[in-house]
N, C-alpha and C. Protein backbone atom coordinates (compact mmCIF):
# COMPACT_ATOMS: atom_id res chain seq x y z
N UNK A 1 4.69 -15.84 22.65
CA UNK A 1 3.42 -16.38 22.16
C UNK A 1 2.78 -17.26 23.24
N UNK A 2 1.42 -16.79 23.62
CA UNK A 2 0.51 -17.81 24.42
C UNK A 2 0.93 -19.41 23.75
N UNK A 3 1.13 -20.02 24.94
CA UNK A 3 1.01 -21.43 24.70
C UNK A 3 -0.36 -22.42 24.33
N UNK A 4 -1.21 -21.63 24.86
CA UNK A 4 -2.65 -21.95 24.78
C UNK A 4 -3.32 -21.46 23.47
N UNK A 5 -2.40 -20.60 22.92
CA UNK A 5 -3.15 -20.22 21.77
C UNK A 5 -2.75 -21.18 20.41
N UNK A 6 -3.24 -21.69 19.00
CA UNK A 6 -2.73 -23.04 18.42
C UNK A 6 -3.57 -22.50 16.67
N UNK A 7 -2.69 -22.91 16.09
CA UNK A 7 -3.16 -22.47 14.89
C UNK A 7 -4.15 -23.12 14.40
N UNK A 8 -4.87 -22.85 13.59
CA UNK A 8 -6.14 -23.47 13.02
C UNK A 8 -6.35 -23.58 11.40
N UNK A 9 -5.63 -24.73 10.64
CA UNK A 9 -5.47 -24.87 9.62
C UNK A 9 -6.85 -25.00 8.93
N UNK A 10 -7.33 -24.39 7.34
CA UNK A 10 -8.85 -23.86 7.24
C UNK A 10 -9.17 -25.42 5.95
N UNK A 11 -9.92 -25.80 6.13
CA UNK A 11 -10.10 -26.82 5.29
C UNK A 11 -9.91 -26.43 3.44
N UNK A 12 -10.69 -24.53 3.78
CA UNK A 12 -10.73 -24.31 2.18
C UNK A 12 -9.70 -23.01 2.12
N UNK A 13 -8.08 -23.67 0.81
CA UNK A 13 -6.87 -22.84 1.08
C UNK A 13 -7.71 -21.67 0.37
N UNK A 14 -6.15 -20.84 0.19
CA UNK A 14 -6.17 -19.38 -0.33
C UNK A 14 -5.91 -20.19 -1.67
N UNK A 15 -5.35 -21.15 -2.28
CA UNK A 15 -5.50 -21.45 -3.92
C UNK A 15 -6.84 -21.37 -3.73
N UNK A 16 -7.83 -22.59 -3.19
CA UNK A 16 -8.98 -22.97 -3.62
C UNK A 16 -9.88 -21.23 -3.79
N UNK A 17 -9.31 -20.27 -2.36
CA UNK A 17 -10.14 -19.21 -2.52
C UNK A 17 -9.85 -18.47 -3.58
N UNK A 18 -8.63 -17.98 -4.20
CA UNK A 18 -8.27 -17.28 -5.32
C UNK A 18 -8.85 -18.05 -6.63
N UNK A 19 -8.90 -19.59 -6.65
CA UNK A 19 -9.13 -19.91 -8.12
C UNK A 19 -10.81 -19.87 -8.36
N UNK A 20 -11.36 -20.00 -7.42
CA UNK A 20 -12.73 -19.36 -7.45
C UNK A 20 -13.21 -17.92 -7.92
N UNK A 21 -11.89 -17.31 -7.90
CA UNK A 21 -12.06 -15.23 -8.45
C UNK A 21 -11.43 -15.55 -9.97
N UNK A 22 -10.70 -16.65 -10.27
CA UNK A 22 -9.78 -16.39 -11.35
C UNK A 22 -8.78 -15.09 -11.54
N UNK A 23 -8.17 -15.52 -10.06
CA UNK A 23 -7.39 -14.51 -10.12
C UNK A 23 -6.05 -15.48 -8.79
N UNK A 24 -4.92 -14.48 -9.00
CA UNK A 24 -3.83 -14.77 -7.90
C UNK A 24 -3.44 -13.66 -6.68
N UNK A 25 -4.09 -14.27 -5.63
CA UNK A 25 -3.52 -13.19 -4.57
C UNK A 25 -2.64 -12.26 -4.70
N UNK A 26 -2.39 -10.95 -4.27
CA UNK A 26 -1.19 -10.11 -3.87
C UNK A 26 -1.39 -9.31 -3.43
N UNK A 27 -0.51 -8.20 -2.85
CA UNK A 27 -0.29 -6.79 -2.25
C UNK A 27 0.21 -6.20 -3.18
N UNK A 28 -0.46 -5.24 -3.37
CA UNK A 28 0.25 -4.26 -4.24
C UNK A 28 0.35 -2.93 -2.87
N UNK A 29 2.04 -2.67 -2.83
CA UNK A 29 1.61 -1.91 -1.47
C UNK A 29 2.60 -0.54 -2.21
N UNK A 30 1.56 0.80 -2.61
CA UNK A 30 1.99 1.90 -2.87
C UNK A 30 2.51 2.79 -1.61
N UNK A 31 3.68 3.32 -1.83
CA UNK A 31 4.65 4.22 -1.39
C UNK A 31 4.58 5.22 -1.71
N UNK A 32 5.02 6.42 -0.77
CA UNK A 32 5.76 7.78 -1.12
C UNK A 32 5.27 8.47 -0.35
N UNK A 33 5.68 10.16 -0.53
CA UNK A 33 5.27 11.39 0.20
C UNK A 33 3.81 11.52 0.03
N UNK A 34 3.42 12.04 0.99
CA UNK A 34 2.04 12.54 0.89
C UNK A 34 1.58 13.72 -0.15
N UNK A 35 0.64 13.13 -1.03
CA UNK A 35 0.77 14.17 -2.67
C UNK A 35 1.17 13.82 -3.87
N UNK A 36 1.53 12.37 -3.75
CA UNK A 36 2.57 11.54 -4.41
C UNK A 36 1.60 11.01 -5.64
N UNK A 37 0.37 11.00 -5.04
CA UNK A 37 -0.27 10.06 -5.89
C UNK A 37 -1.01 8.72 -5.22
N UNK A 38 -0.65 8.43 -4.45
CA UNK A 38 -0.85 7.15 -4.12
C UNK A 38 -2.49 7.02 -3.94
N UNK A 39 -3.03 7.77 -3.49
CA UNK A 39 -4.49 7.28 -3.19
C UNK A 39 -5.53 7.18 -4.28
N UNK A 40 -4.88 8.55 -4.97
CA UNK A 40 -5.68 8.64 -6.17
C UNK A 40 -5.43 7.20 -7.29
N UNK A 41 -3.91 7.03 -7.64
CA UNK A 41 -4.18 5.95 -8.38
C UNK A 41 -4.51 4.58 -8.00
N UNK A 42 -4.22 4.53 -6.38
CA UNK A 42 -5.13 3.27 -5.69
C UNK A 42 -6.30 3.00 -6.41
N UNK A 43 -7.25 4.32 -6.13
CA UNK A 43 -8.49 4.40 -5.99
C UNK A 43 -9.01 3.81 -7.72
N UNK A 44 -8.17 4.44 -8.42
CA UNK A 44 -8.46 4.25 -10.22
C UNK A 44 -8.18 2.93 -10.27
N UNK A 45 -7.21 1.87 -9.41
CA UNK A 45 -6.54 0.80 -10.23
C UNK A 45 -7.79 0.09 -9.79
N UNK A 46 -8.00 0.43 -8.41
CA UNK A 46 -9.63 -0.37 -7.76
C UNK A 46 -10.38 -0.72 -8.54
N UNK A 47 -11.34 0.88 -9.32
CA UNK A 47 -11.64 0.53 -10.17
C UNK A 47 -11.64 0.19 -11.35
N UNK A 48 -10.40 0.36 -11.89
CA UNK A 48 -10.54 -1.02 -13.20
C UNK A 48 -10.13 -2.32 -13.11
N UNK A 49 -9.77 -2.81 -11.75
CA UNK A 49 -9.60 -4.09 -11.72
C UNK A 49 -11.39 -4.76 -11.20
N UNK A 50 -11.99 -3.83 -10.71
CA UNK A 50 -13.24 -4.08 -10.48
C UNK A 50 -14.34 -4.34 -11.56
N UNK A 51 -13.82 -3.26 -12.46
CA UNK A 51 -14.50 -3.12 -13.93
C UNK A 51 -14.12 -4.33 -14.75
N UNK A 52 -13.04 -4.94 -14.39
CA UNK A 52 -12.50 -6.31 -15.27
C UNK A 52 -12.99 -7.14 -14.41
N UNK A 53 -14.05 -6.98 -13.27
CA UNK A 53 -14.53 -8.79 -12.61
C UNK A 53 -13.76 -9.31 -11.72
N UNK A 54 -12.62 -8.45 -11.22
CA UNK A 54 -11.61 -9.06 -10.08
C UNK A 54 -11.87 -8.60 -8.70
N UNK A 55 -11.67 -9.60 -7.93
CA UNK A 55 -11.99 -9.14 -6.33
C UNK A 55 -10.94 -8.53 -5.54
N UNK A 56 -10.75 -7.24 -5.65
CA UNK A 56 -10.22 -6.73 -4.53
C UNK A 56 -10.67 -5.57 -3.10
N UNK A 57 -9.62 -5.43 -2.53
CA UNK A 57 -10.08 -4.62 -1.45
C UNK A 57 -8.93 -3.60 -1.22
N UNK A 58 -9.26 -2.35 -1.45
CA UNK A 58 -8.42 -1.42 -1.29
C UNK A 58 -8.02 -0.69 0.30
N UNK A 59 -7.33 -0.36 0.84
CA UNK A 59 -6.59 -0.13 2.26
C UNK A 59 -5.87 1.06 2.31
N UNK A 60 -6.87 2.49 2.84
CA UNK A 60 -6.10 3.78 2.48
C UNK A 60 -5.85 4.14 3.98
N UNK A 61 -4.79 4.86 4.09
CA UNK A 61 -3.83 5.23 5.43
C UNK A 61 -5.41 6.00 6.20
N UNK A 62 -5.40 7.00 5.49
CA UNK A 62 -6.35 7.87 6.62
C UNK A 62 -7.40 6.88 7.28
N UNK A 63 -7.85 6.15 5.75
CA UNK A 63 -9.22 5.38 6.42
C UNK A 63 -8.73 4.79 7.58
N UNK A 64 -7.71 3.80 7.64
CA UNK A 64 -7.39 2.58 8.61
C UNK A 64 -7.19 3.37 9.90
N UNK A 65 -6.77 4.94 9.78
CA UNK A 65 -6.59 5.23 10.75
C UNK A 65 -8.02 5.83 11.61
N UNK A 66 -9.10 5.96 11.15
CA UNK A 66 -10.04 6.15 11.91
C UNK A 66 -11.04 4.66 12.40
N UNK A 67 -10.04 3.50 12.27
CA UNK A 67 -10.66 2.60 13.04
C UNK A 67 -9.53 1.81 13.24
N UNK A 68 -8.94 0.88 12.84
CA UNK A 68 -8.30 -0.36 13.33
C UNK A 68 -6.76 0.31 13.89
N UNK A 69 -6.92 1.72 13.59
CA UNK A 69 -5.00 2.30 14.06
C UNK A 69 -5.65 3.22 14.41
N UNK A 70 -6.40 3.79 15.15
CA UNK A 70 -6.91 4.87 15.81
C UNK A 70 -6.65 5.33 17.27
N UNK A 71 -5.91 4.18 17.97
CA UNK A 71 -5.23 4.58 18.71
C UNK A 71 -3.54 5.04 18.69
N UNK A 72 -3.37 5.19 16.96
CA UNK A 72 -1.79 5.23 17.03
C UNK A 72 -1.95 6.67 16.82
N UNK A 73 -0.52 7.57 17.63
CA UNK A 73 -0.10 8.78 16.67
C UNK A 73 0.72 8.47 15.72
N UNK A 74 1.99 9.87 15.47
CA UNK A 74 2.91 9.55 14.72
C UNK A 74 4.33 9.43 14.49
N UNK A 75 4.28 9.21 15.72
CA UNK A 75 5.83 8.85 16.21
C UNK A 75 6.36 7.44 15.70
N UNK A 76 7.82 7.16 15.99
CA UNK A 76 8.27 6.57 15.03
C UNK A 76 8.05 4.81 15.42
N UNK A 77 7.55 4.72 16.70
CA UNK A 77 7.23 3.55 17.11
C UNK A 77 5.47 3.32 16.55
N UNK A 78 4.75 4.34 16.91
CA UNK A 78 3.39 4.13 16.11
C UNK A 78 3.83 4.19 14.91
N UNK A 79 4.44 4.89 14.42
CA UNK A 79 4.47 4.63 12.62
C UNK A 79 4.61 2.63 12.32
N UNK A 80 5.36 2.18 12.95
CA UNK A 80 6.03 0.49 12.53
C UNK A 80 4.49 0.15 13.15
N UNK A 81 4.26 0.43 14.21
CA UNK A 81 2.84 -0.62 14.47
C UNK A 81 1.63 -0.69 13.45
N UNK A 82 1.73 0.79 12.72
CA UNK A 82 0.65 1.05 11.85
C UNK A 82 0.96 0.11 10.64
N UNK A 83 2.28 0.37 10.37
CA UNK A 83 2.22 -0.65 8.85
C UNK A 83 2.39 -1.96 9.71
N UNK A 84 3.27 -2.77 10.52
CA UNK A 84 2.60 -3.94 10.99
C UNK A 84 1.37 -4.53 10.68
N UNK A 85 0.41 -3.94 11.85
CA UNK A 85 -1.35 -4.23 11.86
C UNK A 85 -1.65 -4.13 10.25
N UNK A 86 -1.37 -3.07 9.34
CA UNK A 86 -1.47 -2.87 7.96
C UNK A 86 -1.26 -4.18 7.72
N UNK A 87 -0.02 -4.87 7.32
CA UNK A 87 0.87 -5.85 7.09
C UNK A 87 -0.08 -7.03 7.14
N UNK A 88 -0.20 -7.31 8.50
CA UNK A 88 -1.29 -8.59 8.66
C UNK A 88 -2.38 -8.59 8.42
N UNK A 89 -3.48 -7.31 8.15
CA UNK A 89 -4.83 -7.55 8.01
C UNK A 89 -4.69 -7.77 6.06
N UNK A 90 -3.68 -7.19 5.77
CA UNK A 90 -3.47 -7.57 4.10
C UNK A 90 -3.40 -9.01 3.92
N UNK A 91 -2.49 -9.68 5.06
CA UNK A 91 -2.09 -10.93 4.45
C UNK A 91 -3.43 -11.76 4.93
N UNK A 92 -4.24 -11.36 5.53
CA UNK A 92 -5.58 -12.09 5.95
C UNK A 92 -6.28 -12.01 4.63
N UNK A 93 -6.74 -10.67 3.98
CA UNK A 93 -7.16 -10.24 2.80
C UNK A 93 -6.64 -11.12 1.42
N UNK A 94 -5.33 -11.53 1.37
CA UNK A 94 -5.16 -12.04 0.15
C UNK A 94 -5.02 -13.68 0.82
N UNK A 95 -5.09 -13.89 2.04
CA UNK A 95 -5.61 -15.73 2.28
C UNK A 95 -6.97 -16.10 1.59
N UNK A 96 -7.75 -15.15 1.37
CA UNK A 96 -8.79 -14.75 1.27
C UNK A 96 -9.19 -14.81 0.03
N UNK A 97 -7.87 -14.76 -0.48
CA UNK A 97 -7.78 -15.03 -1.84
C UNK A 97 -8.05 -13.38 -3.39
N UNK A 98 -7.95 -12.40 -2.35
CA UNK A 98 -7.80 -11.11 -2.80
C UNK A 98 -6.81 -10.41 -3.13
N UNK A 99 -7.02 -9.78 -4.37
CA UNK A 99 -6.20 -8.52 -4.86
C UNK A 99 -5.95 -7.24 -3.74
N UNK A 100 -4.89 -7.22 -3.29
CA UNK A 100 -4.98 -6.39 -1.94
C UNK A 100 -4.47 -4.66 -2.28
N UNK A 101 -4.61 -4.00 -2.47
CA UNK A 101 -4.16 -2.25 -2.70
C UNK A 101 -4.27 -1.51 -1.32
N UNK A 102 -2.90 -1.29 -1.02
CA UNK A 102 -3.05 -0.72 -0.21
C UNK A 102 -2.57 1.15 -0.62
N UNK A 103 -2.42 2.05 0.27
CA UNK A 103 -2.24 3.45 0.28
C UNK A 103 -1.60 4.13 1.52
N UNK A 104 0.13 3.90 1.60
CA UNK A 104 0.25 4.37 2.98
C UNK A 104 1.48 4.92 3.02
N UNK A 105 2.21 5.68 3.17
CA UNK A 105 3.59 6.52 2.92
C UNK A 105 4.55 5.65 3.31
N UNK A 106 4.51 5.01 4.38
CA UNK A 106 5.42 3.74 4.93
C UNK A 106 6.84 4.41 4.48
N UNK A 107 7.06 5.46 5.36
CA UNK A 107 8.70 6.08 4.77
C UNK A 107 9.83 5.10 5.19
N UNK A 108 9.23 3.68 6.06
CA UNK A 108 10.77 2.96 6.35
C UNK A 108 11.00 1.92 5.74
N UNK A 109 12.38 1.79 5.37
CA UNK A 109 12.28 1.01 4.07
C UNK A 109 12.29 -0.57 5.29
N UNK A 110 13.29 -0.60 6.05
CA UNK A 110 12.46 -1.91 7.41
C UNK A 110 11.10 -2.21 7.43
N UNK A 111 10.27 -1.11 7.85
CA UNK A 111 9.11 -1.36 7.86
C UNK A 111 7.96 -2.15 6.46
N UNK A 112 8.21 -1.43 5.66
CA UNK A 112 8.12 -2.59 4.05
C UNK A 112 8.54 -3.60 3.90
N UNK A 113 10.02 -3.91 4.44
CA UNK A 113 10.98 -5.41 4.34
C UNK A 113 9.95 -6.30 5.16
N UNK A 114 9.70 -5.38 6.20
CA UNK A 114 8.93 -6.68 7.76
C UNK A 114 7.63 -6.79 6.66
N UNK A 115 6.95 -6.46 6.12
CA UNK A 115 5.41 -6.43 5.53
C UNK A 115 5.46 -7.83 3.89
N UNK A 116 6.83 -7.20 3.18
CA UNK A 116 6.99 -8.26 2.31
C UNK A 116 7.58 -9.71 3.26
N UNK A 117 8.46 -9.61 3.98
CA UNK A 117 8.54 -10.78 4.50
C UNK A 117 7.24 -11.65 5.12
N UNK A 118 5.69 -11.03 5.07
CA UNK A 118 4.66 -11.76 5.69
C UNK A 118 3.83 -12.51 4.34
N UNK A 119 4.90 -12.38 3.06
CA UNK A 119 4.33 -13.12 1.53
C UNK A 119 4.66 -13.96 0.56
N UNK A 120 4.37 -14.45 0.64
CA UNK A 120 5.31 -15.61 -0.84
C UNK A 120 5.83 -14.99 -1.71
N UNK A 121 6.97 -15.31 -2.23
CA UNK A 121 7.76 -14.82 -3.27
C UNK A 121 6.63 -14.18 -4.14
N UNK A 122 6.89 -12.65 -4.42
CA UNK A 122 6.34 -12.71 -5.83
C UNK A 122 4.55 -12.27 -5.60
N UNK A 123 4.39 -12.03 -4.01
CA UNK A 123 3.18 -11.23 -3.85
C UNK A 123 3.42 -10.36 -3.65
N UNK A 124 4.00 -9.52 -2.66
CA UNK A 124 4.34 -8.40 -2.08
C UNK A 124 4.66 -7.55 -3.33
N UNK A 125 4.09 -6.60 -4.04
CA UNK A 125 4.50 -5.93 -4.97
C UNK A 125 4.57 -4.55 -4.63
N UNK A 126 5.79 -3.97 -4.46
CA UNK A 126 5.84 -2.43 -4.12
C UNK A 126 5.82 -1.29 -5.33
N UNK A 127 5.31 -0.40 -5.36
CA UNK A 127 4.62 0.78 -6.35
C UNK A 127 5.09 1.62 -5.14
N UNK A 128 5.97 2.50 -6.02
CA UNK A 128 6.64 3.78 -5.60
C UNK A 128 6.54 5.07 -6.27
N UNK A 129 5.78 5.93 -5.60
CA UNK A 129 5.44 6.98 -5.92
C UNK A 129 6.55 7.55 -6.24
N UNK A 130 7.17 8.18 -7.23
CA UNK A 130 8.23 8.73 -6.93
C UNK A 130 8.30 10.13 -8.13
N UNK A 131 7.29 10.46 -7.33
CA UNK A 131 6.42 11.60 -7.76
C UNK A 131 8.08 12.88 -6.95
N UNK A 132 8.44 13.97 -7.24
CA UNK A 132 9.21 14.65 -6.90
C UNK A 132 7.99 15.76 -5.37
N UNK A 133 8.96 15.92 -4.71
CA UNK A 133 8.23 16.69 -3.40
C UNK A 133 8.15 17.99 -3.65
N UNK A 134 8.35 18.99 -4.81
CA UNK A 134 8.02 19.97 -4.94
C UNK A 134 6.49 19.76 -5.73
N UNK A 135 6.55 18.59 -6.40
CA UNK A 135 4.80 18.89 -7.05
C UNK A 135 4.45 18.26 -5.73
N UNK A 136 4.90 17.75 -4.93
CA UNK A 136 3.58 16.75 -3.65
C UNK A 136 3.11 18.46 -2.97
N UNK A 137 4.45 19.34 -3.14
CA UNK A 137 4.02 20.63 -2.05
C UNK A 137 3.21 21.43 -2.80
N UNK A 138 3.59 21.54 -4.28
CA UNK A 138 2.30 22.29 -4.73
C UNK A 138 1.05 21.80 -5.04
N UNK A 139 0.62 20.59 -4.79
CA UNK A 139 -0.61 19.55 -4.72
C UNK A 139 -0.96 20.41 -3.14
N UNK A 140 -0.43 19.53 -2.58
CA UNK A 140 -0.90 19.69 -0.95
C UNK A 140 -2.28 19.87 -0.79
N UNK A 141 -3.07 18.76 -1.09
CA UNK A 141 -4.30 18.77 -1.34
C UNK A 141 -4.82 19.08 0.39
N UNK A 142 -4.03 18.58 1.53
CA UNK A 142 -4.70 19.19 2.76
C UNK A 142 -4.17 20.11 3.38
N UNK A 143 -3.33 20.54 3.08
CA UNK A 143 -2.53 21.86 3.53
C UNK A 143 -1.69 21.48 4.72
N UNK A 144 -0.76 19.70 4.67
CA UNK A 144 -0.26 19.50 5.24
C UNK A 144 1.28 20.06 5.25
N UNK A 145 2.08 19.71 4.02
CA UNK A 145 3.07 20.72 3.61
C UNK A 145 3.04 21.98 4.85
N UNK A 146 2.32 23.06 4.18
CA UNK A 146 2.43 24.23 4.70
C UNK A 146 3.12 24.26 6.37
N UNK A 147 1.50 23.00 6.90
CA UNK A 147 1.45 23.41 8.32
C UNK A 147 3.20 22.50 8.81
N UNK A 148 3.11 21.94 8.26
CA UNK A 148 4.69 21.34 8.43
C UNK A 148 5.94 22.37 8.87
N UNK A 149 5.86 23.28 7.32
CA UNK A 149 6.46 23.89 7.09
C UNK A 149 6.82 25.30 8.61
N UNK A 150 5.75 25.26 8.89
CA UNK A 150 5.02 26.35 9.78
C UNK A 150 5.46 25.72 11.12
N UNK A 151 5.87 24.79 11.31
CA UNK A 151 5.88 24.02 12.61
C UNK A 151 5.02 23.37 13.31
N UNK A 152 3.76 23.71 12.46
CA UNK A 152 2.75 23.43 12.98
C UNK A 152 2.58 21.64 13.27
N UNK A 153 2.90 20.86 12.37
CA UNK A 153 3.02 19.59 12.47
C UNK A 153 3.98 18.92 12.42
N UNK A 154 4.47 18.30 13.77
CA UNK A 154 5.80 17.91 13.85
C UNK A 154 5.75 16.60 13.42
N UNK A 155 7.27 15.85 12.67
CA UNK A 155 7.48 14.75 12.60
C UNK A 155 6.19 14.62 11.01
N UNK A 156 7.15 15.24 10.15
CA UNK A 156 6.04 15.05 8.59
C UNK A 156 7.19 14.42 7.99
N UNK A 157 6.91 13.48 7.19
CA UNK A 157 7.26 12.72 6.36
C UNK A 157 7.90 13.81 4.85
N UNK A 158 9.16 13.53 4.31
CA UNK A 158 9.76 14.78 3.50
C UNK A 158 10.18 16.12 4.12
N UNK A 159 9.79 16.60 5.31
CA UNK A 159 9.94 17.89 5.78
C UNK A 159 10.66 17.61 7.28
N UNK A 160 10.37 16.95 8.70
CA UNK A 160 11.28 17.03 9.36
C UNK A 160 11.24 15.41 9.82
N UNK A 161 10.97 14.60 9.42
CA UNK A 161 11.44 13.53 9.08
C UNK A 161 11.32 12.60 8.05
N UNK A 162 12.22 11.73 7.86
CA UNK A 162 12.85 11.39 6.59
C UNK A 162 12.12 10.32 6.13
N UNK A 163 12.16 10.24 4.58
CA UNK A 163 11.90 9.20 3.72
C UNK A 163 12.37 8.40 3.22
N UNK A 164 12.87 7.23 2.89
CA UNK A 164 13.46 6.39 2.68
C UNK A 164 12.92 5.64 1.67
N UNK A 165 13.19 6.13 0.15
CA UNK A 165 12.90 5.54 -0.86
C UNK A 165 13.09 4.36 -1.17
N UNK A 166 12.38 3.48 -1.53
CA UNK A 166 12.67 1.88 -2.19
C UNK A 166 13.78 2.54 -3.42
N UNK A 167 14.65 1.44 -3.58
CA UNK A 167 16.11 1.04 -4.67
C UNK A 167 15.84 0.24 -5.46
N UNK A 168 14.68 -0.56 -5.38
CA UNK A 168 14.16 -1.71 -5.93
C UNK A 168 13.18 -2.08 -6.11
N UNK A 169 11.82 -1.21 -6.47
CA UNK A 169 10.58 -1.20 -6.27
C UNK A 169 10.01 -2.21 -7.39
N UNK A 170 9.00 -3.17 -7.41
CA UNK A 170 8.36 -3.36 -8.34
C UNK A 170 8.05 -2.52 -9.86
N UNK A 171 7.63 -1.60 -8.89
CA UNK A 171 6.94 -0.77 -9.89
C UNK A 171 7.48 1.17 -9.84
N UNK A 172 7.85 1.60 -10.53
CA UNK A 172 8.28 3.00 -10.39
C UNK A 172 7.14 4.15 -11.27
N UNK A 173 6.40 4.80 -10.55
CA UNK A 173 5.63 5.89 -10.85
C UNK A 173 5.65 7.11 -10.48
N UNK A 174 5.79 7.55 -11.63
CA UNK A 174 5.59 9.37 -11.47
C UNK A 174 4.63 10.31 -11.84
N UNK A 175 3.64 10.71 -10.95
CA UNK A 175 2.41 11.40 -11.22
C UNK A 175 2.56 12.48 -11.42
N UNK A 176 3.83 13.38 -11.66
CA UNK A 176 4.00 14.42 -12.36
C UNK A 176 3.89 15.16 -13.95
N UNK A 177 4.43 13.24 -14.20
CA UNK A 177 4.60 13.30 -15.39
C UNK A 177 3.83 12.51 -16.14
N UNK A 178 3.40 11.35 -15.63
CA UNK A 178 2.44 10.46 -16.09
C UNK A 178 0.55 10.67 -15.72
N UNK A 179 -0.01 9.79 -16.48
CA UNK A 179 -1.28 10.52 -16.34
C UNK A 179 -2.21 9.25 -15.34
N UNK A 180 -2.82 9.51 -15.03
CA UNK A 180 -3.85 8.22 -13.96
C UNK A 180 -4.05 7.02 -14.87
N UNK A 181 -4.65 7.29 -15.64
CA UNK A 181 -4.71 6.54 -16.49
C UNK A 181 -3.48 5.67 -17.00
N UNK A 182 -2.37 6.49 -17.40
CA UNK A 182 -1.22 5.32 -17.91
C UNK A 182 -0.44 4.32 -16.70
N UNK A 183 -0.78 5.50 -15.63
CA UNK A 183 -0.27 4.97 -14.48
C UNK A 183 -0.46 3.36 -14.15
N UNK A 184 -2.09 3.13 -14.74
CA UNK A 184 -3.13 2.24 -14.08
C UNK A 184 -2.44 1.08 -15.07
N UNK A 185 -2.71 1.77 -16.38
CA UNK A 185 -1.84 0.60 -17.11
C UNK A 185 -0.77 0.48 -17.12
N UNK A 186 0.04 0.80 -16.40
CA UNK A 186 1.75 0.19 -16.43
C UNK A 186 1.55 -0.63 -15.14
N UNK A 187 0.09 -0.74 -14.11
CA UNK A 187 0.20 -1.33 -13.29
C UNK A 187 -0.67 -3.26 -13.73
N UNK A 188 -1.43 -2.63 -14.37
CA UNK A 188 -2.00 -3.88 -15.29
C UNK A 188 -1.48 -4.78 -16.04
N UNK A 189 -0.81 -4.17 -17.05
CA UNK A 189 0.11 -4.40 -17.52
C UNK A 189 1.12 -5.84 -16.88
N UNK A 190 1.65 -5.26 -15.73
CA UNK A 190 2.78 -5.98 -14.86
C UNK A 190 2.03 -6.92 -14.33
N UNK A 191 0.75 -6.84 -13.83
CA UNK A 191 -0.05 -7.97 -13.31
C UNK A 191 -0.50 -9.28 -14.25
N UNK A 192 -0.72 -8.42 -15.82
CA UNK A 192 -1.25 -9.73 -16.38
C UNK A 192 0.50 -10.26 -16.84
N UNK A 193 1.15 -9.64 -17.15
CA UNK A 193 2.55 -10.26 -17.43
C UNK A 193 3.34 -10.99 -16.51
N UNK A 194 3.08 -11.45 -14.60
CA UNK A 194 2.90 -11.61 -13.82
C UNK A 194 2.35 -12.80 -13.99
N UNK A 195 0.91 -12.88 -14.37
CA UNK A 195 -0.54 -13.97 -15.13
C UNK A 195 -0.96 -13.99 -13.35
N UNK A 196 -0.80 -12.73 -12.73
CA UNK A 196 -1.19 -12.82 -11.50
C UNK A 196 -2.78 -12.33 -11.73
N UNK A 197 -3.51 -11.75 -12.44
CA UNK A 197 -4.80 -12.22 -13.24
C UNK A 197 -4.57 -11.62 -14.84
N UNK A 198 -5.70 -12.80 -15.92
CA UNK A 198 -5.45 -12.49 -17.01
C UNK A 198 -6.05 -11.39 -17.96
């Protein structure tokens, strides 16, 4: 660390900014294979926590990657930098005093440990897709599967390299079997029981 560089404590905290939303900071940081679910029920929880008056900001893999990770590929050292940079622009987001949703496969279970270790007990909330990889392959909403399959894309997450499921997730979801909707409320649910908003 630059010696010259010095932290800059903000006169107005992340309480004062959260109790202004009537709400309590967190990450809600969804997991799994690609197909899993994750973006779609991001995208739904967005909006009904939006529809209930709460401030958040949602954080989807592809998007981040056509600007703030756009110089990463997908090798296994860009993979940790991506959720890193992920990691910290969240914890800026909920100083901020925001409901944070993010959307990113994050297959290492290290790489999640380093991301919850940047939160106070009890923010970091992990949602695990744990949707089975034969419906993610018959989804395959971009025809990544296939090209995987094909050789075409090396180093895929479920196919020639590995995933590493959370043992201990916050939250356990299955979009096979469950519907967007219930999904959203078993995630609501845990938040107001939480009283992380009411």
């Amino acid at each position: 660390m630059n010696k010259d560089i010095i932290w800059h404590h903000h006169k107005v905290s992340r309480a004062d900014r959260a109790g202004s939303k009537n709400q309590k900071p967190c990450l809600l940081w969804f997991t799994g294979l690609s197909g899993s679910g994750k973006s779609t029920i991001a995208n739904a929880l967005d909006v009904a926590l939006h529809e209930r008056g709460y401030h958040t900001f949602l954080l989807d893999g592809d998007n981040v990657r056509h600007g703030l990770c756009s110089d990463l590929g997908f090798s296994d050292d860009d993979r940790v930098e991506n959720i890193r940079r992920i990691g910290e622009v969240s914890k800026l987001f909920t100083d901020a005093g925001l409901i944070v949703i993010s959307a990113f496969i994050s297959p290492f279970t290290g790489d999640r440990r380093m991301v919850r270790k940047l939160f106070p007990a009890g923010e970091f909330i992990e949602i695990f897709m744990d949707t089975p990889i034969n419906t993610c392959e018959e989804r395959d909403p971009k025809g990544l599967y296939e090209k995987a399959r094909q050789g075409v894309i090396k180093n895929f997450t479920g196919i020639d390299s590995p995933y590493q499921a959370p043992e201990r997730p916050e939250i356990r979801l299955d979009s096979s079997s469950m519907s967007v909707d219930h999904c959203v409320d078993v995630i609501i649910e845990y938040l107001v029981r939480r009283e992380l908003i009411s």
